[in-house]
PDB file of N, CA and C in Angstrom:
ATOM      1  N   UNK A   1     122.817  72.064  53.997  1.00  0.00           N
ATOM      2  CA  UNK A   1     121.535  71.970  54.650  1.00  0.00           C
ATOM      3  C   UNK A   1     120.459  72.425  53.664  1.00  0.00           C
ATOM      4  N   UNK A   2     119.396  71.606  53.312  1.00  0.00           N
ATOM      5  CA  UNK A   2     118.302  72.130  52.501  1.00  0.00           C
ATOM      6  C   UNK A   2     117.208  72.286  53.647  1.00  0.00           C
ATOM      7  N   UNK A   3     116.091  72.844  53.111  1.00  0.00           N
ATOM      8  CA  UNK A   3     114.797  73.167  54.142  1.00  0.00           C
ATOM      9  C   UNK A   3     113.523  72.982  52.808  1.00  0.00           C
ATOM     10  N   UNK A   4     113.122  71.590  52.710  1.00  0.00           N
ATOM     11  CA  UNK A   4     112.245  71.939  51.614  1.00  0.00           C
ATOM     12  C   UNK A   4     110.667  71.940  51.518  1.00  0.00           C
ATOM     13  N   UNK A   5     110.059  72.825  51.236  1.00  0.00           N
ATOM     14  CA  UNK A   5     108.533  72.641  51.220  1.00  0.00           C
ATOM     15  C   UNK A   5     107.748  72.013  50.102  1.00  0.00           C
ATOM     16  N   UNK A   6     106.467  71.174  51.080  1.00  0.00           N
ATOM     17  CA  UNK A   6     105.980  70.829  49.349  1.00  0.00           C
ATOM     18  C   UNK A   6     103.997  71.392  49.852  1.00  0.00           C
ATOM     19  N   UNK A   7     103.766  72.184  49.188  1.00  0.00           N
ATOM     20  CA  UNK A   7     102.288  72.711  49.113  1.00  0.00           C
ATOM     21  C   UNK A   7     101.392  71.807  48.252  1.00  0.00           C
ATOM     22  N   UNK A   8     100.048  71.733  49.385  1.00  0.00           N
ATOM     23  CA  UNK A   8      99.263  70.831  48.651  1.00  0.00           C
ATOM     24  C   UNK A   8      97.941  71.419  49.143  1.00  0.00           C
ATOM     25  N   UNK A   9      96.556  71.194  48.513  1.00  0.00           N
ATOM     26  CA  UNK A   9      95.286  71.763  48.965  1.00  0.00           C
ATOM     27  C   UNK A   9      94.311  70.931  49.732  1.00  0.00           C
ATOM     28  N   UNK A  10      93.911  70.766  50.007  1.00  0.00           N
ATOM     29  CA  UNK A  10      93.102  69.983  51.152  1.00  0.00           C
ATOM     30  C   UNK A  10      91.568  70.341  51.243  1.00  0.00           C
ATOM     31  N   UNK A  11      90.533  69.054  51.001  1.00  0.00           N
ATOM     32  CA  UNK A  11      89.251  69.030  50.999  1.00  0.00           C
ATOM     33  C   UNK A  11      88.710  69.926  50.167  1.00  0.00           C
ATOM     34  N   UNK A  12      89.564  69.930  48.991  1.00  0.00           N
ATOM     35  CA  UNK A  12      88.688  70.897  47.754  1.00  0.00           C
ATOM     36  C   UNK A  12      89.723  71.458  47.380  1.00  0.00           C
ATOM     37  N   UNK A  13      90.381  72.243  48.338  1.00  0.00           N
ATOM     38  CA  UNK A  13      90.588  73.781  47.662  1.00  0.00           C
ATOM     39  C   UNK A  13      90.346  74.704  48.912  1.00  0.00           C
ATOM     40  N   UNK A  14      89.534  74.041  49.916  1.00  0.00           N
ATOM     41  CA  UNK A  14      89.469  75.354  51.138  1.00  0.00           C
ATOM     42  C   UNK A  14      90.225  75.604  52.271  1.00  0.00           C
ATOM     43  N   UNK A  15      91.321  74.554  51.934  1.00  0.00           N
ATOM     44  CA  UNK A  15      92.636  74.760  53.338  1.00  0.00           C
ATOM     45  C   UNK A  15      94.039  74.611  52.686  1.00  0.00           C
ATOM     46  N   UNK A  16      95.245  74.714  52.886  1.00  0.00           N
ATOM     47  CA  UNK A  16      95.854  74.463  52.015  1.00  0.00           C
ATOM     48  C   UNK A  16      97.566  74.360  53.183  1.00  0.00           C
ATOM     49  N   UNK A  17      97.959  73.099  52.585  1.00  0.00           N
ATOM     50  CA  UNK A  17      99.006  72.494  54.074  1.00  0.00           C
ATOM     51  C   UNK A  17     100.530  72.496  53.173  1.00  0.00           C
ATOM     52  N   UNK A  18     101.151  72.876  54.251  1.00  0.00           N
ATOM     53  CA  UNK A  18     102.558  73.131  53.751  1.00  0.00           C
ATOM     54  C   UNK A  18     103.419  72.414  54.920  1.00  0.00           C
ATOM     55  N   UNK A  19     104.111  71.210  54.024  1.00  0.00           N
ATOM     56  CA  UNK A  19     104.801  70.294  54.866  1.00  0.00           C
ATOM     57  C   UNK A  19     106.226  70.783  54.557  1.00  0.00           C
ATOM     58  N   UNK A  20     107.351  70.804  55.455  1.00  0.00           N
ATOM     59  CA  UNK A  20     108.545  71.286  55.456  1.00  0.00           C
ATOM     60  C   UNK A  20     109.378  70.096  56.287  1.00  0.00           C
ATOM     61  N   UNK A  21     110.879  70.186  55.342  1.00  0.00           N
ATOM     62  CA  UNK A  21     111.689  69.155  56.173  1.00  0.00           C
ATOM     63  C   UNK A  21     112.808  69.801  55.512  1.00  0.00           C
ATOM     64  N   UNK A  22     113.688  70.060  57.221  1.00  0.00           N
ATOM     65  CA  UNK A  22     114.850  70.690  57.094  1.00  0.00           C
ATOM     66  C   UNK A  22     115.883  69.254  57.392  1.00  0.00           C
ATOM     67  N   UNK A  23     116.798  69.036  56.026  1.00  0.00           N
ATOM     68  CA  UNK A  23     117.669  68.101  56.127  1.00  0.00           C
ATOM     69  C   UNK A  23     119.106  68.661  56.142  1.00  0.00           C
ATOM     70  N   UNK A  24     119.863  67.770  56.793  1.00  0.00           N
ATOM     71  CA  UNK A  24     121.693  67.949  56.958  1.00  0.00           C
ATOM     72  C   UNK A  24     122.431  66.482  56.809  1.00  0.00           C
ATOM     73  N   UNK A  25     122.849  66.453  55.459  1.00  0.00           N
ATOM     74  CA  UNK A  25     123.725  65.669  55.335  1.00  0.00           C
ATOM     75  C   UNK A  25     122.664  64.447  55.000  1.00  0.00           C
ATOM     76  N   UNK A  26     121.486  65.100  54.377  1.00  0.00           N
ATOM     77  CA  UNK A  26     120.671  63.884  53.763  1.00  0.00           C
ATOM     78  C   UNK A  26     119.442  63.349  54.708  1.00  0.00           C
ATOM     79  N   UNK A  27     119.852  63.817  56.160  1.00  0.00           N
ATOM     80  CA  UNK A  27     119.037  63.070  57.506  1.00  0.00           C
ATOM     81  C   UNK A  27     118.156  64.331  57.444  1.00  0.00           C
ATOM     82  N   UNK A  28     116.729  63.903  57.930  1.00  0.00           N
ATOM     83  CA  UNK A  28     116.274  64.700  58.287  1.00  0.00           C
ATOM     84  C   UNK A  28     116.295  65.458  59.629  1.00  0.00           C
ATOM     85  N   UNK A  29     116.290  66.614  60.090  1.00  0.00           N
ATOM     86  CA  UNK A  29     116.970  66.897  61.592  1.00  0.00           C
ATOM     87  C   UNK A  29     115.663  67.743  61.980  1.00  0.00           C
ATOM     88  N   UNK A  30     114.725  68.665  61.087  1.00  0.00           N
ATOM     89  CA  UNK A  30     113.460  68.741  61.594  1.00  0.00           C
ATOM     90  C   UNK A  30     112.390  68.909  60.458  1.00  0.00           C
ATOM     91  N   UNK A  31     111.087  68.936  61.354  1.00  0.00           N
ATOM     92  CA  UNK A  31     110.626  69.253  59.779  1.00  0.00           C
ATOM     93  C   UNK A  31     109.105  70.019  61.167  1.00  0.00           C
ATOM     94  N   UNK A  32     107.814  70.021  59.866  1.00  0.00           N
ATOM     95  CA  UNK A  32     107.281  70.744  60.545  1.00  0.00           C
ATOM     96  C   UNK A  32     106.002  71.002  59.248  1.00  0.00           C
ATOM     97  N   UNK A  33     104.636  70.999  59.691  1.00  0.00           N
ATOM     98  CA  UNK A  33     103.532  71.508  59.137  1.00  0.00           C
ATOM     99  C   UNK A  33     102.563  72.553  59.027  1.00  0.00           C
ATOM    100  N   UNK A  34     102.267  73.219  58.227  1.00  0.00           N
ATOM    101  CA  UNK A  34     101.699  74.432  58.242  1.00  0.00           C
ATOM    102  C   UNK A  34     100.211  74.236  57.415  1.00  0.00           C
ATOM    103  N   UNK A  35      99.034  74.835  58.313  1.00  0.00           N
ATOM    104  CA  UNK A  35      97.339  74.645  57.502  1.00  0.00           C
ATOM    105  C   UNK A  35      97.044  75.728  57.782  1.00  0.00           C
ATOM    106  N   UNK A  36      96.992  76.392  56.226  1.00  0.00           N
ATOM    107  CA  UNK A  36      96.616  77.775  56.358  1.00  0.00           C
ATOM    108  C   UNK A  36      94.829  78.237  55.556  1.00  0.00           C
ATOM    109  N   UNK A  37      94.183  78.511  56.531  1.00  0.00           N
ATOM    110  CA  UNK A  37      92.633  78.610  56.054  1.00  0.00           C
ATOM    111  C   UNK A  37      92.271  80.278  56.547  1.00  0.00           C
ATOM    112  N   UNK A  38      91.075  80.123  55.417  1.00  0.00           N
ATOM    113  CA  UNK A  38      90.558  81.602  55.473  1.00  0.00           C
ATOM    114  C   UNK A  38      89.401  81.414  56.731  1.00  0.00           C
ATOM    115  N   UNK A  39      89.782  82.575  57.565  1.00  0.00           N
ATOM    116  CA  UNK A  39      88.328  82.769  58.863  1.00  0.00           C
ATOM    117  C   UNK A  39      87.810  84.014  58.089  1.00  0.00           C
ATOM    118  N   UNK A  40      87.130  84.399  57.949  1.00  0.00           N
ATOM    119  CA  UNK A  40      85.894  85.255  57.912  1.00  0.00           C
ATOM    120  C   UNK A  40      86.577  85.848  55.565  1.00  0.00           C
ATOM    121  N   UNK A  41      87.192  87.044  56.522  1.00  0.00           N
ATOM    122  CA  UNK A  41      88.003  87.941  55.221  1.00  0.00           C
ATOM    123  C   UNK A  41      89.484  87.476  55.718  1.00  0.00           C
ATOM    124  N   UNK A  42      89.782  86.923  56.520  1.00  0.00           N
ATOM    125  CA  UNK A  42      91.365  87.023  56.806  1.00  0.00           C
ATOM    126  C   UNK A  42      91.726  85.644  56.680  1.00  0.00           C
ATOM    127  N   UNK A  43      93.332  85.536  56.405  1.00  0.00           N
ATOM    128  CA  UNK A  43      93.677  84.009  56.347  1.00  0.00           C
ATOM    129  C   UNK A  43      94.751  83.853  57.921  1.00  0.00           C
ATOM    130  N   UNK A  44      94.373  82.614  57.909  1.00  0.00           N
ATOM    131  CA  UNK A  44      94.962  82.347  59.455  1.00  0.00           C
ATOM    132  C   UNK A  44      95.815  81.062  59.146  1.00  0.00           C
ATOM    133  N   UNK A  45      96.774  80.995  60.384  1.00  0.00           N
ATOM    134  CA  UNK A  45      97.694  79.362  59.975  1.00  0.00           C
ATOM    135  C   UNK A  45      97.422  79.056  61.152  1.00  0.00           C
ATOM    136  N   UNK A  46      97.758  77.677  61.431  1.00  0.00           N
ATOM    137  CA  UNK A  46      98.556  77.043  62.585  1.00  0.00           C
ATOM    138  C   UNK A  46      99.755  75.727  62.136  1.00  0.00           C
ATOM    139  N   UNK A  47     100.742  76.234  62.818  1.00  0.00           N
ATOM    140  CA  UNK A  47     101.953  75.435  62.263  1.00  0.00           C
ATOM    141  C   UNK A  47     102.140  74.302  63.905  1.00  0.00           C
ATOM    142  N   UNK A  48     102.509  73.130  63.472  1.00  0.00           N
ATOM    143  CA  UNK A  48     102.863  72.291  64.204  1.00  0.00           C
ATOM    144  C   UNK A  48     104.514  71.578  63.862  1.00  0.00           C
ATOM    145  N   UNK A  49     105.101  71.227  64.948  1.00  0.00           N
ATOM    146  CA  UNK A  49     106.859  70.572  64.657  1.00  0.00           C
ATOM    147  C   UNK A  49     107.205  69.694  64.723  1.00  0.00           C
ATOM    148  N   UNK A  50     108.438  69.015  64.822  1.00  0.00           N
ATOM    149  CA  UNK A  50     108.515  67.489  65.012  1.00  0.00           C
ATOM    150  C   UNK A  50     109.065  67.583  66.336  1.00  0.00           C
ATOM    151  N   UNK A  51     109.291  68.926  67.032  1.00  0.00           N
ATOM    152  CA  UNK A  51     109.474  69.130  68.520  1.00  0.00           C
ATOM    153  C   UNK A  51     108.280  68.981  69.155  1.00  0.00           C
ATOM    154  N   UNK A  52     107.294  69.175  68.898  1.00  0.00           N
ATOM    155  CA  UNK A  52     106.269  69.539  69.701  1.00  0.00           C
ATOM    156  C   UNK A  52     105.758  71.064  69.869  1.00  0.00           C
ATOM    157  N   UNK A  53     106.274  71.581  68.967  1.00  0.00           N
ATOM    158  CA  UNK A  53     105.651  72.987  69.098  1.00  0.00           C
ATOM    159  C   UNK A  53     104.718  73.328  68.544  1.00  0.00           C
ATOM    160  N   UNK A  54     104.131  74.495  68.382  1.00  0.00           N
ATOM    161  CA  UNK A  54     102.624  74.620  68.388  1.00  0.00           C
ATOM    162  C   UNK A  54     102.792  76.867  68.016  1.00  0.00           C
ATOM    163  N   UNK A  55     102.260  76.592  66.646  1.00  0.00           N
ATOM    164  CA  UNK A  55     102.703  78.633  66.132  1.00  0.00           C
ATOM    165  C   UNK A  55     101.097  78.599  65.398  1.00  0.00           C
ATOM    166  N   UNK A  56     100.653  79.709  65.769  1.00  0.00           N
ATOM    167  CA  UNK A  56      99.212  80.377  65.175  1.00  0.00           C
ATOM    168  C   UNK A  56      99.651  82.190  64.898  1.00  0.00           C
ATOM    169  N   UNK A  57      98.984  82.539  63.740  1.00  0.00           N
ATOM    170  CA  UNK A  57      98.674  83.582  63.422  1.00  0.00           C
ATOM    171  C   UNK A  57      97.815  83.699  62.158  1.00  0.00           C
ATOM    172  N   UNK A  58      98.472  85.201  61.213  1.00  0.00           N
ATOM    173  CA  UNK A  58      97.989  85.611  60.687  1.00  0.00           C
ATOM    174  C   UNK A  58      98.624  85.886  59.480  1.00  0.00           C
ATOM    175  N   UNK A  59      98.145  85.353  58.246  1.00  0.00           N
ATOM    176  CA  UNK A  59      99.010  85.866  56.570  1.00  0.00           C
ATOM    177  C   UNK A  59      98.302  87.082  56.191  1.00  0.00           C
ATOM    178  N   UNK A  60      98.988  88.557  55.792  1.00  0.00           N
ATOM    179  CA  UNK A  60      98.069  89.374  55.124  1.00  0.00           C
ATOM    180  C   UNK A  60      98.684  89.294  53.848  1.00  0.00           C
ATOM    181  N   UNK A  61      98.000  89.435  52.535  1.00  0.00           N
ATOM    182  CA  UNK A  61      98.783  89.939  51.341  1.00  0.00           C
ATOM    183  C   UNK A  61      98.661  91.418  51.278  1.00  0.00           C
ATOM    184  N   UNK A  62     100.048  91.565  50.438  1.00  0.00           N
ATOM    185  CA  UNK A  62     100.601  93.061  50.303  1.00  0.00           C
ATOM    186  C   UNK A  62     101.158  92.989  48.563  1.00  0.00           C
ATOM    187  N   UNK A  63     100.737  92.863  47.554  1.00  0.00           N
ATOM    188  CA  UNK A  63     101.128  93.119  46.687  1.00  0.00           C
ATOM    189  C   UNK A  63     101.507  91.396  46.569  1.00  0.00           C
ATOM    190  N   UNK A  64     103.176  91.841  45.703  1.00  0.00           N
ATOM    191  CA  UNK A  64     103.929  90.407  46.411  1.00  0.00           C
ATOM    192  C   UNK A  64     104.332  90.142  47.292  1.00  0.00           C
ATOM    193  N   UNK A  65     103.824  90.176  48.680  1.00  0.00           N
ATOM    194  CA  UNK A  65     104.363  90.119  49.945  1.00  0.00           C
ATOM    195  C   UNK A  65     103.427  89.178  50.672  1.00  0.00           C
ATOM    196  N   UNK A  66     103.206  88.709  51.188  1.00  0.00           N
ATOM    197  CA  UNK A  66     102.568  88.197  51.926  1.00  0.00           C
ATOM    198  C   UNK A  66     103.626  87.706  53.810  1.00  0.00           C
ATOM    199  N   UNK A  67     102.827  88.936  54.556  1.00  0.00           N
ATOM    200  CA  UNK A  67     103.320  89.255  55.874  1.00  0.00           C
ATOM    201  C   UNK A  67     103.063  88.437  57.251  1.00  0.00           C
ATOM    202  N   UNK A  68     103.466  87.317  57.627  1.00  0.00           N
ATOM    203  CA  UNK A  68     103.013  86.430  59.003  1.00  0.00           C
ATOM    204  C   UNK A  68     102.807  86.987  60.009  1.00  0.00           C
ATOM    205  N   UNK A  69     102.052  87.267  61.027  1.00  0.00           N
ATOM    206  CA  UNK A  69     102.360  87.557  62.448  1.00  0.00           C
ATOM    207  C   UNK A  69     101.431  86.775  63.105  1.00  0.00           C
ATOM    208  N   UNK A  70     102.230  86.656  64.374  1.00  0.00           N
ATOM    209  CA  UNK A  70     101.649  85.450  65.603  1.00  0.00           C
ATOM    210  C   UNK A  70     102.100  85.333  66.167  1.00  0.00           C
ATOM    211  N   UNK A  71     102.314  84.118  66.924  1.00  0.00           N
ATOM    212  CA  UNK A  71     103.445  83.357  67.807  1.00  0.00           C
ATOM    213  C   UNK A  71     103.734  81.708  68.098  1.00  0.00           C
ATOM    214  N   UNK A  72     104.579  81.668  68.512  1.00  0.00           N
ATOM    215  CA  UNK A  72     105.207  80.234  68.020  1.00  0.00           C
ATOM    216  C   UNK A  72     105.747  79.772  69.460  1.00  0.00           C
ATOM    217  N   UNK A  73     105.738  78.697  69.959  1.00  0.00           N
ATOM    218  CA  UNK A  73     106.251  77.924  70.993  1.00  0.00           C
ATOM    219  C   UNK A  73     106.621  76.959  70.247  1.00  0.00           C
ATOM    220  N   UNK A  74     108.100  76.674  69.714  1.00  0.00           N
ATOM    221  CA  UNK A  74     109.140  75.946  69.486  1.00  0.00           C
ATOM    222  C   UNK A  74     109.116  74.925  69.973  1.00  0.00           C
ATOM    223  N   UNK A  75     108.767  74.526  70.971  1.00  0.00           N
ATOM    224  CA  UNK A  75     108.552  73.042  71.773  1.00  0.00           C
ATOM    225  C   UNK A  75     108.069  73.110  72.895  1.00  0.00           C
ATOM    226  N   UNK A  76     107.100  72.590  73.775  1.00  0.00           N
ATOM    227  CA  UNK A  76     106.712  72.614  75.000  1.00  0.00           C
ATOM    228  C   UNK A  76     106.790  73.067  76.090  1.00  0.00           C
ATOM    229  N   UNK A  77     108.092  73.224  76.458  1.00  0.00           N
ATOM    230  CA  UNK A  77     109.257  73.522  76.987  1.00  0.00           C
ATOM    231  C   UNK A  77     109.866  75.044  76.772  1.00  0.00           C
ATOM    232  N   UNK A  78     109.336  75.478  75.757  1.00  0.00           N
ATOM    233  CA  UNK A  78     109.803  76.593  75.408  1.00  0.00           C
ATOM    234  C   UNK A  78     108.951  77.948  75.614  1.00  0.00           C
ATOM    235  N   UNK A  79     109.081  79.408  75.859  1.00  0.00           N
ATOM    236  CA  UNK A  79     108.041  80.566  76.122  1.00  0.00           C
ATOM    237  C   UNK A  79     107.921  81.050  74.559  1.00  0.00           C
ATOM    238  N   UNK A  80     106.500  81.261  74.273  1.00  0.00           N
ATOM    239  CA  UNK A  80     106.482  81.968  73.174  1.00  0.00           C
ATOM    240  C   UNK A  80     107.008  83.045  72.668  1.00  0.00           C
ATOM    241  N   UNK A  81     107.393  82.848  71.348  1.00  0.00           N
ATOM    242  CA  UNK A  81     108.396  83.915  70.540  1.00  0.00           C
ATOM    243  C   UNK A  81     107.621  84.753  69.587  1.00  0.00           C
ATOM    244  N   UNK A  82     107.720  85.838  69.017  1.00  0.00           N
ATOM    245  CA  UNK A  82     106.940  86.464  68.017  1.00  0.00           C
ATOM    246  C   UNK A  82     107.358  86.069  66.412  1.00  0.00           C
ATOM    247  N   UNK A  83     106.381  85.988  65.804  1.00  0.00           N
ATOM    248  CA  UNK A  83     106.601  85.661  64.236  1.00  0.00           C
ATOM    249  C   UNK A  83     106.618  86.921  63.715  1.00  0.00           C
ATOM    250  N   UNK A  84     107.311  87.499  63.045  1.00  0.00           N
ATOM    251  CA  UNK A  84     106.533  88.623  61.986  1.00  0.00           C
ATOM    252  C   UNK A  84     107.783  88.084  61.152  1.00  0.00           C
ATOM    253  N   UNK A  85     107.414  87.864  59.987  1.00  0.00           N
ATOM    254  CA  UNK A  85     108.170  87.864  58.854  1.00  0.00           C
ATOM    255  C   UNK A  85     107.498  87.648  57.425  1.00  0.00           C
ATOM    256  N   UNK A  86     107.913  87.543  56.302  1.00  0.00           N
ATOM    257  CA  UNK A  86     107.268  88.274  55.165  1.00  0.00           C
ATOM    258  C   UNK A  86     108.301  87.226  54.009  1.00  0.00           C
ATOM    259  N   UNK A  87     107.360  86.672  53.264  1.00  0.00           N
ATOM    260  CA  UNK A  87     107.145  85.907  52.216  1.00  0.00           C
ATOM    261  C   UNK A  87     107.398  86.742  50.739  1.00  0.00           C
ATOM    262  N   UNK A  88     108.208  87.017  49.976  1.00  0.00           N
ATOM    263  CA  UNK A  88     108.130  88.190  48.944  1.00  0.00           C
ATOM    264  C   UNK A  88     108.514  87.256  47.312  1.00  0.00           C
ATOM    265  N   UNK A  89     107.168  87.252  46.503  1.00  0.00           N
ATOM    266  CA  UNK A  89     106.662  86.047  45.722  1.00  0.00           C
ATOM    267  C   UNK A  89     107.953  86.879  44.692  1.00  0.00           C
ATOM    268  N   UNK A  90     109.067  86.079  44.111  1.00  0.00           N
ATOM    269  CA  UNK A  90     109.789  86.684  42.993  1.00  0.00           C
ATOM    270  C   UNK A  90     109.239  86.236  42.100  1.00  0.00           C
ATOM    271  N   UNK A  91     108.589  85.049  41.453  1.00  0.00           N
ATOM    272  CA  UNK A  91     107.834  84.694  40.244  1.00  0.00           C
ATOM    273  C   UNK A  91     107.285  83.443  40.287  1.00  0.00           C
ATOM    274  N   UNK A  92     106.889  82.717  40.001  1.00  0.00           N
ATOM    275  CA  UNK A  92     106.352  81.119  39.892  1.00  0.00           C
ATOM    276  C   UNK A  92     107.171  80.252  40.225  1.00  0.00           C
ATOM    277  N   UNK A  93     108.348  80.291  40.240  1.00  0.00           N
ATOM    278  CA  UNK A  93     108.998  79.444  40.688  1.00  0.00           C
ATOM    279  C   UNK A  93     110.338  79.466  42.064  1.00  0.00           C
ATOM    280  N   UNK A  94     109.862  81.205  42.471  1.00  0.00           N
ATOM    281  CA  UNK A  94     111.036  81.577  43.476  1.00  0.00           C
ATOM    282  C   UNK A  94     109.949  82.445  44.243  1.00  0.00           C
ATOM    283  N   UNK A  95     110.064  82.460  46.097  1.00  0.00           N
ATOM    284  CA  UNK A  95     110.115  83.044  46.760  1.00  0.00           C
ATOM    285  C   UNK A  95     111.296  83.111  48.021  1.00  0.00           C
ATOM    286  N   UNK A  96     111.284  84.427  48.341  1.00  0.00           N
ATOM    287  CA  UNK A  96     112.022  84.771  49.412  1.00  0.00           C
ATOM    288  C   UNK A  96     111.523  85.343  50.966  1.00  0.00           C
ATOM    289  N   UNK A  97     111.780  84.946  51.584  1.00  0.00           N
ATOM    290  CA  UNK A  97     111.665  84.862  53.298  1.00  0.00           C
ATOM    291  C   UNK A  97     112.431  85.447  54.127  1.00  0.00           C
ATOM    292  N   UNK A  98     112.073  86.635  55.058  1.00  0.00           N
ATOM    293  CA  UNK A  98     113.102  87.345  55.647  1.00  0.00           C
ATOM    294  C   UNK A  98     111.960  87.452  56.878  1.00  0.00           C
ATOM    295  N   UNK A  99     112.721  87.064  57.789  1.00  0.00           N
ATOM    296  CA  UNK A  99     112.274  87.156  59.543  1.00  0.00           C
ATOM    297  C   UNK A  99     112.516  88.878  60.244  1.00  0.00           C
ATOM    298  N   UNK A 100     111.444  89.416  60.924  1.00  0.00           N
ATOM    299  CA  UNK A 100     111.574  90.769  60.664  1.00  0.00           C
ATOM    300  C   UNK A 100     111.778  90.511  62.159  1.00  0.00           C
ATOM    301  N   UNK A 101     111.927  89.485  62.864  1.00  0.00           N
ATOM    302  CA  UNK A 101     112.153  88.989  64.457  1.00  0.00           C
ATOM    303  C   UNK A 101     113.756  88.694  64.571  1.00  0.00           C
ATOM    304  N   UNK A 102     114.472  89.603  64.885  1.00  0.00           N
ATOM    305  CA  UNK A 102     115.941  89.195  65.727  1.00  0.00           C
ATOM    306  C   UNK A 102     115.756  87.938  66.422  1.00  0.00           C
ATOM    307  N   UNK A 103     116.497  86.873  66.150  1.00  0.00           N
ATOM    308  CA  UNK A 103     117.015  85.852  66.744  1.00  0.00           C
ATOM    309  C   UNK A 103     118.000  84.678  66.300  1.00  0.00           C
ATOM    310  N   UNK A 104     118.276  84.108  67.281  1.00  0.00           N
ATOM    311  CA  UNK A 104     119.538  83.182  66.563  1.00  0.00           C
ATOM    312  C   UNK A 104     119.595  82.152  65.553  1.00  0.00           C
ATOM    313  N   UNK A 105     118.044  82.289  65.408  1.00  0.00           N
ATOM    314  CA  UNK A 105     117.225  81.179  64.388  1.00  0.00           C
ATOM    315  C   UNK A 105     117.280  81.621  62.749  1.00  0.00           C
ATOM    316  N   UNK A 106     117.151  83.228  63.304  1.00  0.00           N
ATOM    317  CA  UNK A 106     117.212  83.814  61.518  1.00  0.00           C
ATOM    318  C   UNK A 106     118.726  84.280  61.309  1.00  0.00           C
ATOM    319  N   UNK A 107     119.134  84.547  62.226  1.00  0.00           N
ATOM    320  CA  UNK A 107     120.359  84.864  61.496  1.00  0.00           C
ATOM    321  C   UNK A 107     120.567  86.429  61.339  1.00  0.00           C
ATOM    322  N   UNK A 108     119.898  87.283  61.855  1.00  0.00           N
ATOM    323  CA  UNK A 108     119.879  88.961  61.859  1.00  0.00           C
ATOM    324  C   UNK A 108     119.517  89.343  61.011  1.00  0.00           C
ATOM    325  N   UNK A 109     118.224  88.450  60.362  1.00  0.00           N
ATOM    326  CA  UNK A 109     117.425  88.894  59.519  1.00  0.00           C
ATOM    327  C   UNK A 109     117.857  88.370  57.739  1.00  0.00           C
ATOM    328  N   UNK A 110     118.422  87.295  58.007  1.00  0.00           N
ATOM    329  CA  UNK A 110     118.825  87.637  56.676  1.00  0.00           C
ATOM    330  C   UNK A 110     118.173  86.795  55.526  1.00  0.00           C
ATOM    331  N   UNK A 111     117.912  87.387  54.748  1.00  0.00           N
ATOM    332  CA  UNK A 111     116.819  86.180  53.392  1.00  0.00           C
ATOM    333  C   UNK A 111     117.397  85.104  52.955  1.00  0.00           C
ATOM    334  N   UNK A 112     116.358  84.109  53.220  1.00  0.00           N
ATOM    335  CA  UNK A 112     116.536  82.827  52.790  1.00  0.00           C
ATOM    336  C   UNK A 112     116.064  82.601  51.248  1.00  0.00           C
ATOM    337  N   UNK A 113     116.479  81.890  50.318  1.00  0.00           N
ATOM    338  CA  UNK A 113     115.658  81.847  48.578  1.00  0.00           C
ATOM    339  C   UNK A 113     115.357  80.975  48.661  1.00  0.00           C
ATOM    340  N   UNK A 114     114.266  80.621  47.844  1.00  0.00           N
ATOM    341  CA  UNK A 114     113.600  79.186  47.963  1.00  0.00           C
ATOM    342  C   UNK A 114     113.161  79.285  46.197  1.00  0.00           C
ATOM    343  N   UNK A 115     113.076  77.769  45.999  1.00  0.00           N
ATOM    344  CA  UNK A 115     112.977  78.019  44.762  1.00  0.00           C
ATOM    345  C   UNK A 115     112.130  76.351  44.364  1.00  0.00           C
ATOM    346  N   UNK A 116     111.236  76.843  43.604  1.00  0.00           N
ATOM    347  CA  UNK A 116     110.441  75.168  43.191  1.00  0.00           C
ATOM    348  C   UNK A 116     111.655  73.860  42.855  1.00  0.00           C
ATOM    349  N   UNK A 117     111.305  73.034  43.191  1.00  0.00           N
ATOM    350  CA  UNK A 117     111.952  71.714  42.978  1.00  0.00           C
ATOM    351  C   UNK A 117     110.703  71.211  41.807  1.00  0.00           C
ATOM    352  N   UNK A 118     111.087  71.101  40.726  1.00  0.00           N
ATOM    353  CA  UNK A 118     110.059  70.176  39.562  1.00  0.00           C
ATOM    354  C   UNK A 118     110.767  68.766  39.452  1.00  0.00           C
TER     355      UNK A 118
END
C-alpha cells in the first residue's frame, strides 16, 4: 500500500494544496485534498475526501514540527473525530507523521515515513 502526496502552490504562492492518493495493489482505494492558507498570523487547512468528508483546523510550527488540530468527518455519515497529530520535517526530502489520536486508522500511534518521490 503506498499513500502518496504531491504539494503544489496556488494563485501565487498564497495557498498551497496537497493532493493525496492512497493506492493497493496499484488501484487507487482513496485519496483526498488538503488547502492550507494563512488567516490573520495563523495557518489554517480544510481537507476534503473521495468519501465525502469534510476536516478543518489548525497547522502550528514548532521548530521541525509542525502540529494539526481540528476535526474531521470521514464521510457524511460519519460523527466528527479529533485530529491532533504532528508532521516532524527530517530533511528535504523526508518527513514523518504520527497521529497523537488513538484509533483504528493510525494504528496506536505509530509513524508513518514519507519520503519525496523525484
Amino acid at each position: 500500500m503506498s499513500d502518496t502526496h504531491c504539494f503544489e502552490v496556488m494563485y501565487g504562492g498564497v495557498h498551497v494544496r496537497d493532493r493525496h492518493e492512497v493506492k493497493e495493489k496499484g488501484k487507487t482505494i482513496y485519496a483526498g485534498e488538503t488547502v492550507y492558507s494563512l488567516d490573520g498570523n495563523s495557518a489554517v487547512f480544510t481537507y476534503f475526501n473521495s468519501l465525502g468528508g469534510v476536516g478543518r483546523g489548525t497547522v502550528e510550527p514548532g521548530g521541525s514540527i509542525l502540529h494539526f488540530k481540528g476535526s474531521i468527518r470521514g464521510s457524511p455519515d460519519k460523527p466528527p473525530q479529533a485530529i491532533d497529530s504532528e508532521w516532524r520535517i527530517v530533511d528535504d526530502d523526508h518527513y514523518d507523521v504520527r497521529s497523537l489520536v488513538k484509533s483504528a486508522s493510525t494504528a496506536g500511534n505509530a509513524v508513518l515515513h514519507f519520503r519525496r518521490v523525484k
